[in-house]
N, C-alpha and C. Protein backbone atom coordinates (compact mmCIF):
# COMPACT_ATOMS: atom_id res chain seq x y z
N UNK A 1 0.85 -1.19 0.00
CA UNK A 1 0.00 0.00 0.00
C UNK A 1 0.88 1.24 0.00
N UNK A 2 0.40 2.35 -0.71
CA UNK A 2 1.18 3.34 -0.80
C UNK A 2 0.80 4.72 0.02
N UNK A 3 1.97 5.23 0.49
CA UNK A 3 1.67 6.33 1.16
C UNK A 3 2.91 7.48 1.07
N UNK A 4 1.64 8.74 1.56
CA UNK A 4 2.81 9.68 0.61
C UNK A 4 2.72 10.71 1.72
N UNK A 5 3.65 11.26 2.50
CA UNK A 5 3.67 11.98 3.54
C UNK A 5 4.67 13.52 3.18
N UNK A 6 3.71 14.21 3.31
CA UNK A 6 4.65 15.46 2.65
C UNK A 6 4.76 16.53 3.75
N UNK A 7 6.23 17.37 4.11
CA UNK A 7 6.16 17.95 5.13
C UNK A 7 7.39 19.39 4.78
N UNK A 8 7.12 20.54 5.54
CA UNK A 8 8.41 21.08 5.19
C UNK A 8 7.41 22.65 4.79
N UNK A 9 6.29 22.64 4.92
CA UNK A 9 5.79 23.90 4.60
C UNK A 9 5.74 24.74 5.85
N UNK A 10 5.20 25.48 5.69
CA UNK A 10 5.21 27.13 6.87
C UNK A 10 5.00 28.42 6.22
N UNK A 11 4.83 29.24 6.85
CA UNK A 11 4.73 30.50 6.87
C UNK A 11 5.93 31.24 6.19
N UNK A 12 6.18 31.85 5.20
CA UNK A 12 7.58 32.81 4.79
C UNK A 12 7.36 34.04 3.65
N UNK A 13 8.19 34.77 4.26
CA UNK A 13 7.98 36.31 3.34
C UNK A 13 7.87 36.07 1.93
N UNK A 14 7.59 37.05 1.23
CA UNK A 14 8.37 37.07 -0.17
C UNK A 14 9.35 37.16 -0.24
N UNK A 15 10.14 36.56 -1.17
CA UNK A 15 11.46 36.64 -1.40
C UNK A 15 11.58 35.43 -0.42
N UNK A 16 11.45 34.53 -0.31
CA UNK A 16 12.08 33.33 0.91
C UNK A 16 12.03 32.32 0.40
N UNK A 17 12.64 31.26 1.17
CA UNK A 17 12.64 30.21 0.63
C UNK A 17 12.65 29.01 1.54
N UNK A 18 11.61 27.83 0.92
CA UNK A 18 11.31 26.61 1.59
C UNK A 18 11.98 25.48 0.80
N UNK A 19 12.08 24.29 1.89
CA UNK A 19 12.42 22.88 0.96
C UNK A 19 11.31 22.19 1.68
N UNK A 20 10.50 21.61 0.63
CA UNK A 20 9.91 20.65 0.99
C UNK A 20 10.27 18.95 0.95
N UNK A 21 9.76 18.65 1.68
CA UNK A 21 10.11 16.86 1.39
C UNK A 21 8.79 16.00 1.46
N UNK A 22 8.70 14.73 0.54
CA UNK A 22 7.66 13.52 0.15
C UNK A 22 8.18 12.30 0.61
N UNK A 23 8.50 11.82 1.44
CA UNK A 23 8.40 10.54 2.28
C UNK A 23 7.33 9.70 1.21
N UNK A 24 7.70 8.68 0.25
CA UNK A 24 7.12 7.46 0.29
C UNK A 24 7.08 6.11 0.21
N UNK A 25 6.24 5.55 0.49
CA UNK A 25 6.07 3.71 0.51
C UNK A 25 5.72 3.10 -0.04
N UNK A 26 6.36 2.15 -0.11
CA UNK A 26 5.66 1.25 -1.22
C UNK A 26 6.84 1.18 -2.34
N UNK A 27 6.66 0.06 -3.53
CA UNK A 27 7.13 -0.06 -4.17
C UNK A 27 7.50 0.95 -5.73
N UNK A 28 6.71 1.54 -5.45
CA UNK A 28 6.79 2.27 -6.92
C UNK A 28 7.64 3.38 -7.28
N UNK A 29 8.47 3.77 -5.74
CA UNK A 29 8.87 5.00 -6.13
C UNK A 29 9.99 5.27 -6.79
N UNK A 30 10.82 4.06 -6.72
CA UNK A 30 12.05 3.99 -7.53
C UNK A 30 11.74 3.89 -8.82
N UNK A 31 10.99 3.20 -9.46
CA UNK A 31 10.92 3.11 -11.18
C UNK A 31 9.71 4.33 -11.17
N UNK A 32 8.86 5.58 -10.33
CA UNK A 32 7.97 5.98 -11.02
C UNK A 32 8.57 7.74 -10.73
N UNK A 33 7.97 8.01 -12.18
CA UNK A 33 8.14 9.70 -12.22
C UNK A 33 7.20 10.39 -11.06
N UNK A 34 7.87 11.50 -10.61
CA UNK A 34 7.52 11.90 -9.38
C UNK A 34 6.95 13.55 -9.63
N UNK A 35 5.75 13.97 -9.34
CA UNK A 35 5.60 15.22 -9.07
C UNK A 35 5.50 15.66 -7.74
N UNK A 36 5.35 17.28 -7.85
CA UNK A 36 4.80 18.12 -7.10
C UNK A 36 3.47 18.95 -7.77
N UNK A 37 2.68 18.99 -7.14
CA UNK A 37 1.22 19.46 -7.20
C UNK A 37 0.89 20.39 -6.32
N UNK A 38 0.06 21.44 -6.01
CA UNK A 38 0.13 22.68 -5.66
C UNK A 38 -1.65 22.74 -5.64
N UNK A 39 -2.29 23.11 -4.45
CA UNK A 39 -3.36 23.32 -4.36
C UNK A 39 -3.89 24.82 -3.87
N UNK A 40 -4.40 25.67 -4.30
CA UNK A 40 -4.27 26.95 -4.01
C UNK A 40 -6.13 27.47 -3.60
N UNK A 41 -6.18 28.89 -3.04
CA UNK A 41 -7.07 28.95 -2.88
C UNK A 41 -9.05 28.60 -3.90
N UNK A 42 -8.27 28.86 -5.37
CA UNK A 42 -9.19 28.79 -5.85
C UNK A 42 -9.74 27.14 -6.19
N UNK A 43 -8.82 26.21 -5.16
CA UNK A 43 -9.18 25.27 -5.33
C UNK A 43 -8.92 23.85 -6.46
N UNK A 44 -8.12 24.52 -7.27
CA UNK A 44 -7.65 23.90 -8.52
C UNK A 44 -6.58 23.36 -8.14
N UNK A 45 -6.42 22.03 -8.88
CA UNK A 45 -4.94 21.37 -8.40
C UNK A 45 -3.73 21.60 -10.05
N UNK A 46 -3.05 22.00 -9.35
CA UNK A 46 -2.01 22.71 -10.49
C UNK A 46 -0.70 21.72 -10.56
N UNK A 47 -0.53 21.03 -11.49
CA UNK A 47 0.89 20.22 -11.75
C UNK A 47 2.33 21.98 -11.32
N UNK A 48 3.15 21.28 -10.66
CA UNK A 48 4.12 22.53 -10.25
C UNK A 48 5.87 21.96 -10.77
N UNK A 49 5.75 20.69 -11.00
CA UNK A 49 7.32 20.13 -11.54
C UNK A 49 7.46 18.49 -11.22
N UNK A 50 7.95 17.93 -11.86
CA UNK A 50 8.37 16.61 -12.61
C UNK A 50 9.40 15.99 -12.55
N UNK A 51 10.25 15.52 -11.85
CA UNK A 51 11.38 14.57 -12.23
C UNK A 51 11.29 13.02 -12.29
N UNK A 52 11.65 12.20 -13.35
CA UNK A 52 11.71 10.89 -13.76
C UNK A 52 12.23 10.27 -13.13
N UNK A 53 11.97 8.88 -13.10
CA UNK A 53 12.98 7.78 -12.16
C UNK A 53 14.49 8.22 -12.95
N UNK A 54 14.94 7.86 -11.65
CA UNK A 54 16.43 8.45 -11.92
C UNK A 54 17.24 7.22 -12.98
N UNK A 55 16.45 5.66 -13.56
CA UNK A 55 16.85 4.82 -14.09
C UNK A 55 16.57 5.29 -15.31
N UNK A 56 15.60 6.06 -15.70
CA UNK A 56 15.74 7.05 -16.69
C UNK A 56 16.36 8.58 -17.15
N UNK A 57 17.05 8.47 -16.30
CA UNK A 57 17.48 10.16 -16.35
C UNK A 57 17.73 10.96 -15.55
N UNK A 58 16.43 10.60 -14.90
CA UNK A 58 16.04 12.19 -13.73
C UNK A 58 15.29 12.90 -14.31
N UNK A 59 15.07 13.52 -15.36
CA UNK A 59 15.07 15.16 -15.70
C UNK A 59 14.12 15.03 -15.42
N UNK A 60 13.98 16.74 -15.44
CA UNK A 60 13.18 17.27 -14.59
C UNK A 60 12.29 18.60 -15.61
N UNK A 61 11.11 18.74 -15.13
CA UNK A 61 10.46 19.79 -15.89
C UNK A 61 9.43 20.81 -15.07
N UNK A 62 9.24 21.74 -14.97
CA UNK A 62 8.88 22.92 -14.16
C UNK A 62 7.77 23.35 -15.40
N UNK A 63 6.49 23.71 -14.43
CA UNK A 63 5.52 24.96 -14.72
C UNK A 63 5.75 26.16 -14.69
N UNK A 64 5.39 26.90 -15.94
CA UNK A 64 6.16 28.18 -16.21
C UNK A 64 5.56 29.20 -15.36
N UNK A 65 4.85 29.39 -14.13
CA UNK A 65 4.86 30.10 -13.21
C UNK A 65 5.99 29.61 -11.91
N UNK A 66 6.69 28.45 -12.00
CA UNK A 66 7.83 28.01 -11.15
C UNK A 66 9.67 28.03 -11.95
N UNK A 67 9.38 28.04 -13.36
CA UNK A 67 10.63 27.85 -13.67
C UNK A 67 11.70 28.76 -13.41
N UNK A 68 12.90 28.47 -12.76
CA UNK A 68 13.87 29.46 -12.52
C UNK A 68 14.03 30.05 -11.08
N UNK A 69 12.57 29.20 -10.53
CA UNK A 69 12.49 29.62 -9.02
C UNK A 69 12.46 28.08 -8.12
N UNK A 70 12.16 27.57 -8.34
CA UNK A 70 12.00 26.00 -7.95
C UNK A 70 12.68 24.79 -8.09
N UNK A 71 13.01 23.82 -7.50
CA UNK A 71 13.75 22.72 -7.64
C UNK A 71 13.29 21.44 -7.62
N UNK A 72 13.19 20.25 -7.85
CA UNK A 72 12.86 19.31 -7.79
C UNK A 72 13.74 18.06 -7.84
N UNK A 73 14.02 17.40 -7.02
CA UNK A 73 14.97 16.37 -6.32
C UNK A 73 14.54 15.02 -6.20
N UNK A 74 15.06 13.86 -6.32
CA UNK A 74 14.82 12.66 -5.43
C UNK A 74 15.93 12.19 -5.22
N UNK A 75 15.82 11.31 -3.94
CA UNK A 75 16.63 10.40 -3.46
C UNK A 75 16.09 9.04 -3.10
N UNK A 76 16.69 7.85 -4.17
CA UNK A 76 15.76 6.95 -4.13
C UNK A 76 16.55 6.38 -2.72
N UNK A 77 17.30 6.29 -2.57
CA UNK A 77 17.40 5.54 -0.82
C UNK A 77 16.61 5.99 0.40
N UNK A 78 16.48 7.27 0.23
CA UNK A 78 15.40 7.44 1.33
C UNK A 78 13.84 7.35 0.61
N UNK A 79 13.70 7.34 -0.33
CA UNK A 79 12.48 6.98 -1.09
C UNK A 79 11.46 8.35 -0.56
N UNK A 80 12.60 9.59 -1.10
CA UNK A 80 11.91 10.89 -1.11
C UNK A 80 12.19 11.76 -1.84
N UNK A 81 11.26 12.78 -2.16
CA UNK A 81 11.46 14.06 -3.63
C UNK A 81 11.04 14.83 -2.47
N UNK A 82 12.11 16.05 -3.12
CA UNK A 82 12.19 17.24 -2.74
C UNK A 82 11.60 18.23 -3.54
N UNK A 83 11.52 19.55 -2.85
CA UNK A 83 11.33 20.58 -3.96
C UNK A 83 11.25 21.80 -2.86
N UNK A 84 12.70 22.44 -3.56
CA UNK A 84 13.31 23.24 -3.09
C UNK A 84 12.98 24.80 -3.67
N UNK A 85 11.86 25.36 -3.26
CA UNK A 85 11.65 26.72 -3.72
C UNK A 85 12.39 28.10 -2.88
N UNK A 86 13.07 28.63 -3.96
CA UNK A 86 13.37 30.11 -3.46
C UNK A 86 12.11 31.29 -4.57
N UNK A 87 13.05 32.11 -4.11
CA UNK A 87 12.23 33.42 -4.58
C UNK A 87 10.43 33.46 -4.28
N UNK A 88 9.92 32.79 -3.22
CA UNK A 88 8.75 32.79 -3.45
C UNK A 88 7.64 33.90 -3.23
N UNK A 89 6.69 34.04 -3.86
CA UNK A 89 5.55 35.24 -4.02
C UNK A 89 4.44 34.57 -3.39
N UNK A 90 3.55 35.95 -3.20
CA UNK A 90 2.31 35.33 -2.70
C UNK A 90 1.67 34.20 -3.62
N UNK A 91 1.56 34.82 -4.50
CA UNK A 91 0.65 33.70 -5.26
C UNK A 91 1.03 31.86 -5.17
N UNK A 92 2.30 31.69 -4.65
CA UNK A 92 2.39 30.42 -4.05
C UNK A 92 2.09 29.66 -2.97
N UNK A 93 1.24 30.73 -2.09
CA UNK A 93 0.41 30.03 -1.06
C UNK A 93 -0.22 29.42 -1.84
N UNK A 94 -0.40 27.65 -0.84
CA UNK A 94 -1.46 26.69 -1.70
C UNK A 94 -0.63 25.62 -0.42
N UNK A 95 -1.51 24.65 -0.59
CA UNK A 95 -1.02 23.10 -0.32
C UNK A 95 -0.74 22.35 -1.25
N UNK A 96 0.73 21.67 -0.91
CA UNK A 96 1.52 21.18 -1.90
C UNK A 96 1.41 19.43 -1.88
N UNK A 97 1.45 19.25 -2.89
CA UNK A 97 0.92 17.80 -2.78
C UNK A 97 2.12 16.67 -3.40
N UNK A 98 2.80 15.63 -3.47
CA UNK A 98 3.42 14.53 -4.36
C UNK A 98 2.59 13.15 -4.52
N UNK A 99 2.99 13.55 -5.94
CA UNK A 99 2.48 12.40 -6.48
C UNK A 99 2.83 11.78 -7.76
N UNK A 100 2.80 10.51 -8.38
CA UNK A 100 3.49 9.66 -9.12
C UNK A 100 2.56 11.20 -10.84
N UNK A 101 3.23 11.14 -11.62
CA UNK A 101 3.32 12.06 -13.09
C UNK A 101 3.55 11.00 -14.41
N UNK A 102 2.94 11.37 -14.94
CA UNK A 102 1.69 12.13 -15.18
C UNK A 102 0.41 11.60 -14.69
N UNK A 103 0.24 10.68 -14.85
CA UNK A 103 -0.89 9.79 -14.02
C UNK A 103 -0.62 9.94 -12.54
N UNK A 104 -1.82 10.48 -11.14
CA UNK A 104 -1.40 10.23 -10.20
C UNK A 104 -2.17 8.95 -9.68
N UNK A 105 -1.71 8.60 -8.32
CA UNK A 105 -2.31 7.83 -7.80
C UNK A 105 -3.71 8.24 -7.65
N UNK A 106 -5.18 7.32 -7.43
CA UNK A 106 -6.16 7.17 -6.65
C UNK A 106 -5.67 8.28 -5.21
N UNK A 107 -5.11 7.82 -4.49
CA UNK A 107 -4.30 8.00 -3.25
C UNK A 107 -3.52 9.44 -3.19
N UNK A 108 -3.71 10.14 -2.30
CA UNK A 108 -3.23 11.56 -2.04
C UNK A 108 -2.81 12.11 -0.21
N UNK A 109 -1.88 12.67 -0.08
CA UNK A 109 -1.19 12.26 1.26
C UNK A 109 -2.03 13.56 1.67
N UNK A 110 -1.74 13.97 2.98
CA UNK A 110 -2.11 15.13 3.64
C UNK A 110 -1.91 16.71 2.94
N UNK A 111 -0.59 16.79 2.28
CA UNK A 111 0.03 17.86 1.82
C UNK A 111 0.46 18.94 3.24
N UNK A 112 1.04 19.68 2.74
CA UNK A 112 1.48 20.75 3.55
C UNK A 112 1.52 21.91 3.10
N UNK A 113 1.41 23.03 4.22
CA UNK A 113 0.52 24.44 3.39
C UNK A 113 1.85 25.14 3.53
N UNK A 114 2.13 25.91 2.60
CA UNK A 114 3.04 27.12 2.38
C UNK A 114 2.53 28.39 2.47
N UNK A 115 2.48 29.06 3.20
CA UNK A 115 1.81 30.67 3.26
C UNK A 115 3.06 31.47 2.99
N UNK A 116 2.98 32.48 2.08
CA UNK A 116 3.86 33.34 1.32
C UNK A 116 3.34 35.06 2.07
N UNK A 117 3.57 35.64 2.98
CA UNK A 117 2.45 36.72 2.94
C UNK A 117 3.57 37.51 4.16
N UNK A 118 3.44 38.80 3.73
CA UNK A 118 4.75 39.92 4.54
C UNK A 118 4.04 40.32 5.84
């Protein structure tokens, strides 16, 4: 069974910067492409960046309201993705979500909220 525990959000100015981390279980996370997902007030769930099993590559791909500001990481031994945002603006308050890309799971962890606000 899979589970996806995401932690690392808080409160921070503009201009600041968070790392988040995705704790998961289960078998899939080494062979499966990994996002970050972004849930914001208006309720819409927004794909936010992409990196591939690292047996393919890694690479990695960013939403063009994140590119140039955002990071996206895994480490398959701890069987966790990161995503390392600087420069952040308000408009990135939301709850941030991981999950397997492009297809996600059924299954969706708690997320963790990022508030961006001076």
């Amino acid at each position: 069974q899979v589970q996806l525990v995401e932690s690392g959000g808080g409160l921070v100015q503009p201009g600041g910067s968070l790392k988040l981390s995705c704790a998961a279980s289960g078998d899939i996370f080494d062979i499966s492409p990994m996002a970050w997902y972004r849930q914001g007030s208006n309720n819409e769930r927004e794909w936010v960046a992409a990196i591939a099993a690292l047996a393919h590559g890694g690479n990695t791909h960013y939403g063009d309201s994140v590119k140039g500001r955002f990071t996206i990481s895994r480490d398959n031994a701890k069987h966790t993705v990161y995503l390392q945002m600087n420069s952040l603006k308000p408009e990135d308050t939301a709850v941030y979500y991981c999950n397997t890309y492009p297809g996600t799971l059924n299954y969706w962890g708690q997320g963790t909220q990022v508030t961006v606000s001076s």
